[in-house]
Protein backbone atom coordinates (compact mmCIF):
# COMPACT_ATOMS: atom_id res chain seq x y z
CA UNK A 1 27.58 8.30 6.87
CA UNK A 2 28.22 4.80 6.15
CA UNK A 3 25.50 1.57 7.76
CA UNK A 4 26.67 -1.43 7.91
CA UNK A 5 24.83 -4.32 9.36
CA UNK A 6 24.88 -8.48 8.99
CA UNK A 7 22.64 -8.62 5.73
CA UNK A 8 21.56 -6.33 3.24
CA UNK A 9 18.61 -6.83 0.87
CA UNK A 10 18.49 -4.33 -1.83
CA UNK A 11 14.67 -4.97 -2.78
CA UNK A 12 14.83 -5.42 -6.22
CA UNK A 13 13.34 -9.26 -5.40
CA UNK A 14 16.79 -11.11 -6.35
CA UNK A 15 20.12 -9.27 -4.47
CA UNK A 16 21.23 -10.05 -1.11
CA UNK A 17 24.63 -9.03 0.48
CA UNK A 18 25.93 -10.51 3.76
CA UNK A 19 28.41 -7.78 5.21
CA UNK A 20 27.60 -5.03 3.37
CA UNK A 21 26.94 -1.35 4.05
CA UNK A 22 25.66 1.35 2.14
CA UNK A 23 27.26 5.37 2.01
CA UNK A 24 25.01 7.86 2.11
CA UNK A 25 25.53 11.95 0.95
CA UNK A 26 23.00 14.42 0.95
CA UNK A 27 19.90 12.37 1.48
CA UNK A 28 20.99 9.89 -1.66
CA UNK A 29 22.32 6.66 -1.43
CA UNK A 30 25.93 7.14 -2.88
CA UNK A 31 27.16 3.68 -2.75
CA UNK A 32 26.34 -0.19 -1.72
CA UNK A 33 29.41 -2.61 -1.13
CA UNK A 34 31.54 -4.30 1.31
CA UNK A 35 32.12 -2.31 5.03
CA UNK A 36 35.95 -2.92 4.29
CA UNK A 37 35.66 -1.18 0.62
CA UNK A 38 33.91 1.80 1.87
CA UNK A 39 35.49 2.17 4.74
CA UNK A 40 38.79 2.51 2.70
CA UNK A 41 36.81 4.43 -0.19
CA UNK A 42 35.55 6.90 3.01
CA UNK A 43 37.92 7.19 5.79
CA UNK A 44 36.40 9.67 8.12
CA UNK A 45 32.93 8.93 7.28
CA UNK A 46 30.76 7.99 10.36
CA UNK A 47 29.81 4.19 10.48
CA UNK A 48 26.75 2.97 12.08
CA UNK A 49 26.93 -0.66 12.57
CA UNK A 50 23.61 -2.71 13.18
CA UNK A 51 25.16 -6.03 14.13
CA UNK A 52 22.73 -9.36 13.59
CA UNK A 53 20.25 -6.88 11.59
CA UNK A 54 19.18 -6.51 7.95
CA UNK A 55 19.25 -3.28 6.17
CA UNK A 56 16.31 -2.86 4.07
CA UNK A 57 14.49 -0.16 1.83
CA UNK A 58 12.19 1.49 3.52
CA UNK A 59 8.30 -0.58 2.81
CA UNK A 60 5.48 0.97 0.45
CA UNK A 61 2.41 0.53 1.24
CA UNK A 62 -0.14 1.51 -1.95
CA UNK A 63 -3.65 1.35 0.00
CA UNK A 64 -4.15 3.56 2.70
CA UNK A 65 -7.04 5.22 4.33
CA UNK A 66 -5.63 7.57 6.77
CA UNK A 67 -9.01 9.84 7.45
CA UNK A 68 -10.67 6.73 8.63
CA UNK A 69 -11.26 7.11 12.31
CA UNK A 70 -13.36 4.06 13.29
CA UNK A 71 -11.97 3.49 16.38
CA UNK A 72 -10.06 6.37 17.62
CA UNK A 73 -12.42 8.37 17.73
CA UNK A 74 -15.37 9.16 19.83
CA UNK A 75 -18.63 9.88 17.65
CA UNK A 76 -19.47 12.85 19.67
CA UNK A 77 -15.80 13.92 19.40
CA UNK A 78 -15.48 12.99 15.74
CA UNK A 79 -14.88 16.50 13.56
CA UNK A 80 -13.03 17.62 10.50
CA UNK A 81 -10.35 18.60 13.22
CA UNK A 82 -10.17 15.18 15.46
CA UNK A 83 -10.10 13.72 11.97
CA UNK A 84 -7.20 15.28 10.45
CA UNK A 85 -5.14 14.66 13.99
CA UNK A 86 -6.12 11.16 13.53
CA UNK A 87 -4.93 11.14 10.32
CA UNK A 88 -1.60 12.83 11.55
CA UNK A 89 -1.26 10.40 14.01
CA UNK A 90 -1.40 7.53 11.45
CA UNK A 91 1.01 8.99 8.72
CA UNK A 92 3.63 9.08 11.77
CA UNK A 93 3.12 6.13 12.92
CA UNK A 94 3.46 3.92 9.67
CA UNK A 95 6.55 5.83 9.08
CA UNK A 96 8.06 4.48 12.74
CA UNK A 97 6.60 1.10 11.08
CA UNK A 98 9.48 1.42 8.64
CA UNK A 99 7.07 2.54 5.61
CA UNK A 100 8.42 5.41 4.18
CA UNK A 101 5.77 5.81 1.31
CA UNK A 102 1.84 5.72 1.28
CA UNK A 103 -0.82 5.78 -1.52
CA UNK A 104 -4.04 6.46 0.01
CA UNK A 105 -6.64 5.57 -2.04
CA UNK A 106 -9.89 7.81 -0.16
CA UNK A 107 -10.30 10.75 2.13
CA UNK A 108 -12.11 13.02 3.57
CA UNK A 109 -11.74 16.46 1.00
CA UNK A 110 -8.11 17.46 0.89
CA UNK A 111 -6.88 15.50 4.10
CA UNK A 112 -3.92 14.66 2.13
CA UNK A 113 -3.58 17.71 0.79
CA UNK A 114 -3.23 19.49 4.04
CA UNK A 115 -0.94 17.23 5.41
CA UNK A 116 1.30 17.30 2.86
CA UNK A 117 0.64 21.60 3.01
CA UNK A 118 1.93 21.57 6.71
CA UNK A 119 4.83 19.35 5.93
CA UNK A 120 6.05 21.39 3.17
CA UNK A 121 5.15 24.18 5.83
CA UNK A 122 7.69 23.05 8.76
CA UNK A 123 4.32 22.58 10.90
CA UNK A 124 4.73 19.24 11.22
CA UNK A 125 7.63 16.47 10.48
CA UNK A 126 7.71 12.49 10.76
CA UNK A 127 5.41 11.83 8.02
CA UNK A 128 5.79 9.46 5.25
CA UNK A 129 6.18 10.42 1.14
CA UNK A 130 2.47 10.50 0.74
CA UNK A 131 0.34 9.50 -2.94
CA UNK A 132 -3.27 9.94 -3.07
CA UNK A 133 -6.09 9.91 -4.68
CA UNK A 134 -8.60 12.58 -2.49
CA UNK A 135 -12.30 11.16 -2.97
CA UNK A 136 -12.74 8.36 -4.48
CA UNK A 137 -15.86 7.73 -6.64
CA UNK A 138 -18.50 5.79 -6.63
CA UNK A 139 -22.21 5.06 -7.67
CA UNK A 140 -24.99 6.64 -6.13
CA UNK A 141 -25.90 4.39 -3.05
CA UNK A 142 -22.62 2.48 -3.96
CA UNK A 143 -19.73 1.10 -1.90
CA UNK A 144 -18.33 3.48 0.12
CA UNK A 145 -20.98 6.26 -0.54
CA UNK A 146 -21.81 7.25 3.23
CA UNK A 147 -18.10 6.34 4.78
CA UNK A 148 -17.37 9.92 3.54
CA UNK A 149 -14.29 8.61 1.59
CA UNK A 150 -16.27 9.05 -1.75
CA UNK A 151 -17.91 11.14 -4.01
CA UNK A 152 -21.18 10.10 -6.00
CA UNK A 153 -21.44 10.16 -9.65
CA UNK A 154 -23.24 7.86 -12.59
CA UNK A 155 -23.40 8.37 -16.24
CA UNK A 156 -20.57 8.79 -18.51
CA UNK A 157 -20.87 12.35 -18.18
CA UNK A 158 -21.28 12.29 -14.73
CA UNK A 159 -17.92 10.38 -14.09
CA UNK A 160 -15.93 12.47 -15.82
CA UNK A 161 -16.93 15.34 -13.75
CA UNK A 162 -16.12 13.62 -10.78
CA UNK A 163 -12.32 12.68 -12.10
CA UNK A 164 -12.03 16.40 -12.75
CA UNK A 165 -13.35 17.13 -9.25
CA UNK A 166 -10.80 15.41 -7.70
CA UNK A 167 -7.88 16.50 -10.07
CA UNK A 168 -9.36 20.01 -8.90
CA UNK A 169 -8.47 18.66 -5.73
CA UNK A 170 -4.73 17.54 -6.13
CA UNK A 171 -5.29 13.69 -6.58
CA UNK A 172 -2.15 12.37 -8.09
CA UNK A 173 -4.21 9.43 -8.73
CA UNK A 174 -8.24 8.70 -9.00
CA UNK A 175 -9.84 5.61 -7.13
CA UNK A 176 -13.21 4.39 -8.98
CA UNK A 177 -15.11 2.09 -6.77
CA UNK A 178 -16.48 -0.96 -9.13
CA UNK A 179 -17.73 -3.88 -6.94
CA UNK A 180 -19.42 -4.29 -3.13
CA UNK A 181 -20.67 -7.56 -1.72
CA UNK A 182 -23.33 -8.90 -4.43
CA UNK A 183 -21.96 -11.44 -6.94
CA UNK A 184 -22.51 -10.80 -10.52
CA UNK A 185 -23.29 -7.22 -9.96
CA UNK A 186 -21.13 -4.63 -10.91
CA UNK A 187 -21.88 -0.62 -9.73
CA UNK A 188 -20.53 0.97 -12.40
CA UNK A 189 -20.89 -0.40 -16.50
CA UNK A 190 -18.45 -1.10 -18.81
CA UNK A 191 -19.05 2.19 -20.27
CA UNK A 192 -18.87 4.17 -16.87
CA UNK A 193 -15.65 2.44 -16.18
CA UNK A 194 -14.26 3.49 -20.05
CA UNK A 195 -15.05 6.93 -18.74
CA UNK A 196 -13.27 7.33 -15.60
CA UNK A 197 -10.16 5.34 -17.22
CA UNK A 198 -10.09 7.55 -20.05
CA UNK A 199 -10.47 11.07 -18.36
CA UNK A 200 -8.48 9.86 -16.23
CA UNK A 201 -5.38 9.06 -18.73
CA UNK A 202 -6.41 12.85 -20.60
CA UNK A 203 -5.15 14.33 -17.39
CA UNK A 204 -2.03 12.13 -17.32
CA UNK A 205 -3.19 10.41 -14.22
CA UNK A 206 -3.24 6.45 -13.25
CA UNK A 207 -6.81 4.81 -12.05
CA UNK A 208 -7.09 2.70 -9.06
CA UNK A 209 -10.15 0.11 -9.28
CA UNK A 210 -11.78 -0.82 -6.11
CA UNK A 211 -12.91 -4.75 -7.58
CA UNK A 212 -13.42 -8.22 -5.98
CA UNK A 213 -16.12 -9.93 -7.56
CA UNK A 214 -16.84 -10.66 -11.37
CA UNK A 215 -18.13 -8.76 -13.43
CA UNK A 216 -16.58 -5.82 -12.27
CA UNK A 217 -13.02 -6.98 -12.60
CA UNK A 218 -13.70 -8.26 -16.51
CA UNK A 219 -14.77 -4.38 -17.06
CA UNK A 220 -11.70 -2.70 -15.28
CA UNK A 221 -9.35 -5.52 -16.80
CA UNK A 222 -11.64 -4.39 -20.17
CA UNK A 223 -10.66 -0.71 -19.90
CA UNK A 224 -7.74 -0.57 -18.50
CA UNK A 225 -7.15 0.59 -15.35
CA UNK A 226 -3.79 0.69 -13.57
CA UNK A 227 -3.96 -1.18 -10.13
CA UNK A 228 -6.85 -3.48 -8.99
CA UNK A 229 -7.89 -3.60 -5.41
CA UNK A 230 -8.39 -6.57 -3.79
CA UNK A 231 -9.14 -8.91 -6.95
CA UNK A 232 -11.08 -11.63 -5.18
CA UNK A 233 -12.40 -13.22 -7.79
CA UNK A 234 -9.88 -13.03 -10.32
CA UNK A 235 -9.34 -15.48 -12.68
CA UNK A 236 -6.15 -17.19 -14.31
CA UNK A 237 -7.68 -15.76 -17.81
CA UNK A 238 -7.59 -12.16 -16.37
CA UNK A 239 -4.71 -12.58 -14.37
CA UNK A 240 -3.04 -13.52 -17.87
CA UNK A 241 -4.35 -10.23 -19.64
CA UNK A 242 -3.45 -8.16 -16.58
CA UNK A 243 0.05 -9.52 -17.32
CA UNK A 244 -0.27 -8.32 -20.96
CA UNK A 245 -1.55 -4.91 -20.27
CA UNK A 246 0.92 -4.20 -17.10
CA UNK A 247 -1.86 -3.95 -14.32
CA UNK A 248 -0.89 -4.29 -11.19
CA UNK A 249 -2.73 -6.36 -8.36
CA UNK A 250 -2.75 -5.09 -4.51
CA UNK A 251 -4.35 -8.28 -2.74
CA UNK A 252 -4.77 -6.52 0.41
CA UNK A 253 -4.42 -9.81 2.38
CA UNK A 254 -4.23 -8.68 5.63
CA UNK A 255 -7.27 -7.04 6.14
CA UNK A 256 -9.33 -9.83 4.49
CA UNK A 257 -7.89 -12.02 7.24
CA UNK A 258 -8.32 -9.66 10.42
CA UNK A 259 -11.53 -8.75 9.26
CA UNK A 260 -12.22 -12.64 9.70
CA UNK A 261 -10.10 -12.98 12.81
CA UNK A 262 -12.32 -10.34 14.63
CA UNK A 263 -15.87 -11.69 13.40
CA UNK A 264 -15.14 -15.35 14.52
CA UNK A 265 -13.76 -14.24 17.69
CA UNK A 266 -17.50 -11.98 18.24
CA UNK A 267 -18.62 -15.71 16.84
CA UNK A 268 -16.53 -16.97 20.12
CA UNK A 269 -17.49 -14.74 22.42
CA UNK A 270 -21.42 -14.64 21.57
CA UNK A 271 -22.15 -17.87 20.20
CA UNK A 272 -24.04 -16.33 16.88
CA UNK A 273 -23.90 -13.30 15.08
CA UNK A 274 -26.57 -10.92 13.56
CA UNK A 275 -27.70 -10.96 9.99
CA UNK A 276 -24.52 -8.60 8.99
CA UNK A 277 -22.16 -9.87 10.82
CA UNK A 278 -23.31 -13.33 9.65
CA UNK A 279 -22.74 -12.01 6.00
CA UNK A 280 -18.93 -10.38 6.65
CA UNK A 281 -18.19 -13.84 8.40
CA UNK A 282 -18.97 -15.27 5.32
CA UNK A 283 -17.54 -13.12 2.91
CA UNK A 284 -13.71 -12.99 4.59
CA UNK A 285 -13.74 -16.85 5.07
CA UNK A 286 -14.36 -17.32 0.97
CA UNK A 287 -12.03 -14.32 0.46
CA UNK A 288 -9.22 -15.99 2.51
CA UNK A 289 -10.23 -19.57 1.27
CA UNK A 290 -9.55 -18.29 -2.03
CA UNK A 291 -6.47 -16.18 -1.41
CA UNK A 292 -4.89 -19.05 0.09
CA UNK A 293 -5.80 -21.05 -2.91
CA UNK A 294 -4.69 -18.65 -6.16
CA UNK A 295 -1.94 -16.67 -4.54
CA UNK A 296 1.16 -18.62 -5.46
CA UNK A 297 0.02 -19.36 -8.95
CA UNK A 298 -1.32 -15.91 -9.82
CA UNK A 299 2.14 -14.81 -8.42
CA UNK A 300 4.20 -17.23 -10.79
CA UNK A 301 2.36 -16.05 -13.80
CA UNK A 302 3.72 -12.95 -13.52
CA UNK A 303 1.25 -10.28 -12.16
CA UNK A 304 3.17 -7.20 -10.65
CA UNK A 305 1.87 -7.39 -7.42
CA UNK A 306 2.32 -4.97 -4.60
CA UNK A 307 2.06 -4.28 -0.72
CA UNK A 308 -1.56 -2.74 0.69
CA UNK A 309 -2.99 -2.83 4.02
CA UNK A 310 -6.40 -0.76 3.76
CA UNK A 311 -7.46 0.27 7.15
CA UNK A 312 -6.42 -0.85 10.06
CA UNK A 313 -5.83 1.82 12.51
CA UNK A 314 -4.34 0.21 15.69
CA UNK A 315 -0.99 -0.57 13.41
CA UNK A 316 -0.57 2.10 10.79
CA UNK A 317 0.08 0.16 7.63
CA UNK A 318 1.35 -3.07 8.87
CA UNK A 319 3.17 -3.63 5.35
CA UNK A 320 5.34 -6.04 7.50
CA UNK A 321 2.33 -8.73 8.22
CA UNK A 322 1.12 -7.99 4.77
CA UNK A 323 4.74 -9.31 3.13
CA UNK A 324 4.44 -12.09 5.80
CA UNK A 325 1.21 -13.58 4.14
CA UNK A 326 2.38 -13.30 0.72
CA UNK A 327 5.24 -15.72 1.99
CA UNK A 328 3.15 -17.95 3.80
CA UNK A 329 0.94 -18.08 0.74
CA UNK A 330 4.03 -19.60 -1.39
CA UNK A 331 5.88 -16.00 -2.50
CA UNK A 332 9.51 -16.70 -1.84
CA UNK A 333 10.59 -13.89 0.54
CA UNK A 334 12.94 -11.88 -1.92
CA UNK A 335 9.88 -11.65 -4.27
CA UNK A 336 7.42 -10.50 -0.82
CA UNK A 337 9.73 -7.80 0.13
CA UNK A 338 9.95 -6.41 -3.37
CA UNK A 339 6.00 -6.65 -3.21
CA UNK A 340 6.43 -4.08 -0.82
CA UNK A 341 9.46 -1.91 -2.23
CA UNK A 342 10.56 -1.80 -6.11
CA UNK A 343 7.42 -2.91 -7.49
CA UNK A 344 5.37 -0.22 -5.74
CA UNK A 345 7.96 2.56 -6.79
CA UNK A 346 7.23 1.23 -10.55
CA UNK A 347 3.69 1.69 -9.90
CA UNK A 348 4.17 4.91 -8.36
CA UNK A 349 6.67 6.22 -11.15
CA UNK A 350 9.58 6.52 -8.66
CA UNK A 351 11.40 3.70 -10.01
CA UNK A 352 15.15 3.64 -9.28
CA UNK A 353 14.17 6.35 -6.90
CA UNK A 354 12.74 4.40 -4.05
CA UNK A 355 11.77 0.73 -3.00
CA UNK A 356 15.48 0.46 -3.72
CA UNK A 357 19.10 0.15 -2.14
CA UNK A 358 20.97 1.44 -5.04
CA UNK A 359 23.46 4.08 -5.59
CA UNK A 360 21.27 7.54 -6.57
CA UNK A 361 17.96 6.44 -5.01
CA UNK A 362 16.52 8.10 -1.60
CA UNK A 363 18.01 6.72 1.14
CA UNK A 364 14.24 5.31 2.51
CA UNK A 365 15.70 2.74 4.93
CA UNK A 366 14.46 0.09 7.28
CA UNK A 367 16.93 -1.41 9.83
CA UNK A 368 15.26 -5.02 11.02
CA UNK A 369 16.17 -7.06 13.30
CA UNK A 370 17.09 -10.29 12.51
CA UNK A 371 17.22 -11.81 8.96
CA UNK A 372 13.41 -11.44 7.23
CA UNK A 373 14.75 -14.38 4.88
CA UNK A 374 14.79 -16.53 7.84
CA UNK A 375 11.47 -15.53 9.40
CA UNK A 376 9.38 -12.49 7.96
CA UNK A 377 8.44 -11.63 11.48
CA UNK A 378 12.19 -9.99 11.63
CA UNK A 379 10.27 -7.01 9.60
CA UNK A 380 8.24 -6.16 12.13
CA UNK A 381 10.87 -5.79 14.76
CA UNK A 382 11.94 -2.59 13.30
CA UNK A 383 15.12 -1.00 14.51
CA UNK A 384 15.61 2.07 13.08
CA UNK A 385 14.39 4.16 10.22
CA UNK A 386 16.03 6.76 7.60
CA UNK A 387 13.66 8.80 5.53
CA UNK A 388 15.64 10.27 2.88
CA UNK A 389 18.96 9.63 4.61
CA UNK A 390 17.56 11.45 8.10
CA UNK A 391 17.02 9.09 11.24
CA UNK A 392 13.46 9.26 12.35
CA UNK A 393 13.48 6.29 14.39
């Protein structure tokens, strides 16, 4: 089958083709080129043209939550099983999004697992090429300890249990939760964070850190880990050394700024808010202020930096808006949509593999419509979707 469209973008942050279609044979991307080269090249080969669109790799995004059911679910309703339908119900429709590949980074107990069980299975189809991490782990009383997305553990000792734990589990990676809302206090130490980061690399797996606020991010920077979450408070010194030891950075812009959008609209609509509300209107205006601020130049120093959404349910993995705010934040678009393709596939180890229009990568494709180098917005008008060279939308 050959898909030819207006423009293609192959994702690697720097190629664009106006014309151009791609061949693809047995689920692999054979060949990229001219519609008048392959067609000659492959005479009786089906050819699907898009018109005005742009033919894209299918989007990453690398911070998920799929077993959080917030607002889907009733509380009287809400069980392991209206959970994992939830859950379901997100994976398939972030892949209709256009994102063919998720990294969630803490579930409820082998959610993932499951899902990925049934899908090997037959039971189900639609879903996405799913990462994760199973529990993630934090401090006793820490961030995330009663969401039931985390398991507890403190001391050296104790942390390394926990990595096993979830290894036990099937986490491709582990997610160590660092940093909540108190400046200059960090959950775990230096030492706990060696820990995790270390067992962690003994079992030949990567470490997400869960950071915003100092001093948590000098540890992880300290010890090593592989992708920091969120990064608030970064600073040009660490984003430097982050450069030097190849960690990546997933802003997760979006949700800072809906978090905001909904508490000043409550603000709006009631005049005041309560003491907590009060405190996450605060703590999403800095976090945006700042965002808005660093972005750009954190980006030109060279930080890999890649596509999460965290959790908002009511658009599964809006990778799309996510790209859109890196541009708006001074990212040129090229750079935003390989933010949310070929960088994450480096993360992930799948480089060459996916994120990528290329010849012998999966063909994970988005069809958009309109030209996302004129106005990002095109990537949320999605058109169609191939996951590895099958039409699923």
């Amino acid at each position: 089958m050959i898909i030819t469209a207006k423009c293609l973008i192959t994702g690697d942050g720097k190629t664009v083709m106006e014309n151009a279609a791609l061949y693809i044979k047995n689920s692999l991307i054979e060949e990229t080129g001219s519609l008048a080269g392959l067609k000659a090249k492959y005479p009786n080969e089906e050819i699907v043209d898009y018109g005005e669109a742009t033919i894209l790799p299918g989007l990453i995004d690398m911070h998920v939550h799929i077993g959080v059911s917030q607002s889907h679910i009733d509380s009287d309703a809400k069980n392991e099983y209206t959970i994992g339908f939830n859950g379901l119900d997100f994976v398939q429709r972030a892949l209709k999004n256009g994102v063919t590949t998720l990294r969630d980074l803490s579930g409820p107990d082998s959610l993932c697992q499951n899902i990925i069980y049934s899908v090997n299975r037959g039971m189900v189809s639609g879903v996405p090429r799913l990462f994760y991490s199973n529990k993630a782990i934090c401090a006793t009383g820490g961030h995330g300890w009663n969401h039931g997305l985390c398991t507890e553990a403190d001391g050296e000792d104790g942390i390394r249990r926990a990595v096993r734990e979830q290894i036990r589990a099937g986490a491709q990676w582990i997610k160590i939760m660092c940093s909540h809302r108190s400046p200059g206090v960090s959950e775990y130490t230096q030492e706990e964070i060696n820990a995790a980061v270390d067992e962690a690399r003994r079992h030949k797996r990567k470490i997400a850190a869960h950071s915003s606020l100092q001093p948590s991010l000098e540890y992880c920077i300290n010890a090593g880990v592989d992708t920091i979450e969120h990064g608030t408070d970064l600073t040009e010194d660490q984003i430097r050394r982050m450069v030097e030891k190849g960690i990546t950075w997933v802003p997760t812009l979006q949700i800072h700024r809906t978090i905001l959008q909904k508490t000043q609209k409550t603000l709006d609509e009631k005049g005041k808010l309560n003491e907590r509300q009060q405190e996450t209107y605060d703590l999403y205006k800095y976090s945006n202020e700042v965002f808005r601020k660093n972005f750009k130049k954190y980006a030109d120093m060279g930080v890999t930096i890649v596509s999460g959404t965290d959790m908002i349910e009511d658009n599964a993995a809006p990778v799309a808006l996510e790209l859109a705010i890196m541009a708006e934040y001074g990212m040129d678009k090229l750079s935003a949509i390989a933010a949310g393709s070929s960088n994450c596939a480096r993360v992930l180890g799948m480089e060459g593999e996916i994120g990528i229009l290329a010849k012998g990568a999966i063909a994970d494709i988005l069809i958009a419509g309109g030209n996302p180098l004129e106005d990002m917005a095109a990537l949320q008008n999605v058109r169609a979707v191939y996951f590895g060279g099958s039409k699923v939308l």
